[in-house]
Protein backbone atom coordinates (compact mmCIF):
# COMPACT_ATOMS: atom_id res chain seq x y z
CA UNK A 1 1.24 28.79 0.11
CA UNK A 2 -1.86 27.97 -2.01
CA UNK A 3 -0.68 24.88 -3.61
CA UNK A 4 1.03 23.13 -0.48
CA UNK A 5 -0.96 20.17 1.02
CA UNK A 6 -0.06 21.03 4.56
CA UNK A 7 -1.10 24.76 4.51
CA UNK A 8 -4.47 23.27 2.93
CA UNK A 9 -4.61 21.00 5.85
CA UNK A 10 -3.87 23.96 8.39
CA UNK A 11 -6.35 25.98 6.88
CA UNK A 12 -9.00 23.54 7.18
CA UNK A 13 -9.91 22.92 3.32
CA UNK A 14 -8.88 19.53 3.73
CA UNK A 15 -9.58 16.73 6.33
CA UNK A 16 -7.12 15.30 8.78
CA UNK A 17 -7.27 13.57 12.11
CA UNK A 18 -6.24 16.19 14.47
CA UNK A 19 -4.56 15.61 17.36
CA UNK A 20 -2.72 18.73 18.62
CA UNK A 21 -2.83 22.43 17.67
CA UNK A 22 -1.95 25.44 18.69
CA UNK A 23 -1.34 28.69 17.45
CA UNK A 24 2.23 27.80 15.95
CA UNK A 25 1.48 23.83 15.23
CA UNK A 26 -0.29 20.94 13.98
CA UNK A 27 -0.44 17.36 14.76
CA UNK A 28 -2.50 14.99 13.09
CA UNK A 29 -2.20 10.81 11.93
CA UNK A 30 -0.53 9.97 8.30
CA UNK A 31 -3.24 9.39 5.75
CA UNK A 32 -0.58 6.16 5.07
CA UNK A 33 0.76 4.70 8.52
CA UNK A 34 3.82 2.83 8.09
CA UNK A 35 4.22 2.04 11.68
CA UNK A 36 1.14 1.33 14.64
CA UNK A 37 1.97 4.55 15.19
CA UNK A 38 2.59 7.48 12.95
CA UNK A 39 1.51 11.03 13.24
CA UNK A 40 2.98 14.46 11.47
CA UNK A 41 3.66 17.57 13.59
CA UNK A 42 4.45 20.42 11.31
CA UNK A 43 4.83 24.50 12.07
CA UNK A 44 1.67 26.25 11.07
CA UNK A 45 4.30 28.60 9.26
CA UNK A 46 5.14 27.70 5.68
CA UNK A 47 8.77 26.42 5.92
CA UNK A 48 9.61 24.23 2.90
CA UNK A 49 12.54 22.11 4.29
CA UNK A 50 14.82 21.79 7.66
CA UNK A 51 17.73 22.85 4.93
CA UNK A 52 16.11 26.12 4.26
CA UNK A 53 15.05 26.71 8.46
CA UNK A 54 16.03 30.05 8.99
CA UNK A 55 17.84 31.08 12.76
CA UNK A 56 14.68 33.29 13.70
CA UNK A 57 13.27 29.58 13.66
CA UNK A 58 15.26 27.48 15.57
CA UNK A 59 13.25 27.57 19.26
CA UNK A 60 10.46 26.57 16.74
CA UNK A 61 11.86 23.40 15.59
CA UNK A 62 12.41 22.34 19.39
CA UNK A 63 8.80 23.23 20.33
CA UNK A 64 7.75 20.98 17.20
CA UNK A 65 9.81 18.00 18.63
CA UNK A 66 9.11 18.82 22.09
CA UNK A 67 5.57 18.53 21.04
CA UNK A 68 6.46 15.16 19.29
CA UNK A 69 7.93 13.78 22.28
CA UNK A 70 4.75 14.28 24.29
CA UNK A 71 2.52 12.92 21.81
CA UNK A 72 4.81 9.80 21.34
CA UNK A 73 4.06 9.26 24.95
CA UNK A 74 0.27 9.71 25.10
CA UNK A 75 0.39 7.39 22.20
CA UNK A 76 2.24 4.81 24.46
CA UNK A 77 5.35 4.89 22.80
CA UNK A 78 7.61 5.94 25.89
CA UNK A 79 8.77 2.46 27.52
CA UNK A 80 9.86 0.97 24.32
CA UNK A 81 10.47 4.37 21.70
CA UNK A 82 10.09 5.20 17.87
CA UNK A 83 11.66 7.00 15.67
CA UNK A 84 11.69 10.72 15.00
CA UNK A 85 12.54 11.47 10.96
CA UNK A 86 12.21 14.84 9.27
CA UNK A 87 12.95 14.22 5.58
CA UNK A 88 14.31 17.17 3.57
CA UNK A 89 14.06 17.18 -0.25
CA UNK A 90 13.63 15.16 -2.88
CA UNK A 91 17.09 13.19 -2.28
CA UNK A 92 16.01 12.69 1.23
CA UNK A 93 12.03 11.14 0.54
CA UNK A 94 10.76 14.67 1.16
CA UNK A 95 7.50 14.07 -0.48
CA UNK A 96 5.47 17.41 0.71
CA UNK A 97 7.51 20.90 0.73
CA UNK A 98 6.66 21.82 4.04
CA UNK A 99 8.84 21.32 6.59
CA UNK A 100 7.20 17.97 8.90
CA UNK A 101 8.32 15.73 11.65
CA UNK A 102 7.62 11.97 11.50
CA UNK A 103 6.84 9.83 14.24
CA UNK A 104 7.15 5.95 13.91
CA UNK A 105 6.57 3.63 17.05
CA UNK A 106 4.20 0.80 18.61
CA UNK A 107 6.58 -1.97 16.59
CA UNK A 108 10.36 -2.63 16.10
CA UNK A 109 11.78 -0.73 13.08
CA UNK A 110 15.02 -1.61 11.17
CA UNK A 111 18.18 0.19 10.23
CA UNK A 112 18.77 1.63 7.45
CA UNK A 113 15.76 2.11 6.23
CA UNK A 114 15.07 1.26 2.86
């Protein structure tokens, strides 16, 4: 999609700090960390929400948080954890309508959130 942020970001027209990608993925840091640690890892494909995944893309979505997993424990997050969050729509603090996974760790974070 030519508007979306992410597809800009997977195309290379703008910056991020990279670090994962393959041919079906991208991982790179939040431009606004709200935890020590906090990277994105969204599907190369243009998938606006996790309400609107379709089945042909389920094995997908566990790639994206096996992928998420791993990089949570380069990062050092694997003795003490994080927290995985994919936000979907506008009720849910979906900000950018393409489909991400959060990862939060490297400090203790509350429940609920916000």
């Amino acid at each position: 999609m030519s508007d979306c942020l992410f597809c800009k970001i997977i195309a290379g027209e703008i910056q991020s700090k990279k670090i994962y990608e393959d041919n079906e993925m991208l991982a790179f840091y939040d431009i606004n960390p709200m935890a020590p640690v906090h990277f994105l890892v969204i599907p190369k494909k243009h998938i606006n929400n996790l309400l609107e995944l379709k089945e042909e893309d389920a094995s997908l979505i566990g790639r994206l948080f096996h992928k998420a997993q791993e990089l949570a424990k380069k990062e050092g997050c694997e003795e003490k954890g994080g927290r995985f969050v994919i936000n979907a729509k506008k009720d849910g603090g979906q900000t950018v309508d393409h489909l991400h996974i959060h990862f939060l760790g490297g400090r203790t974070l509350g429940w609920p959130p916000g």
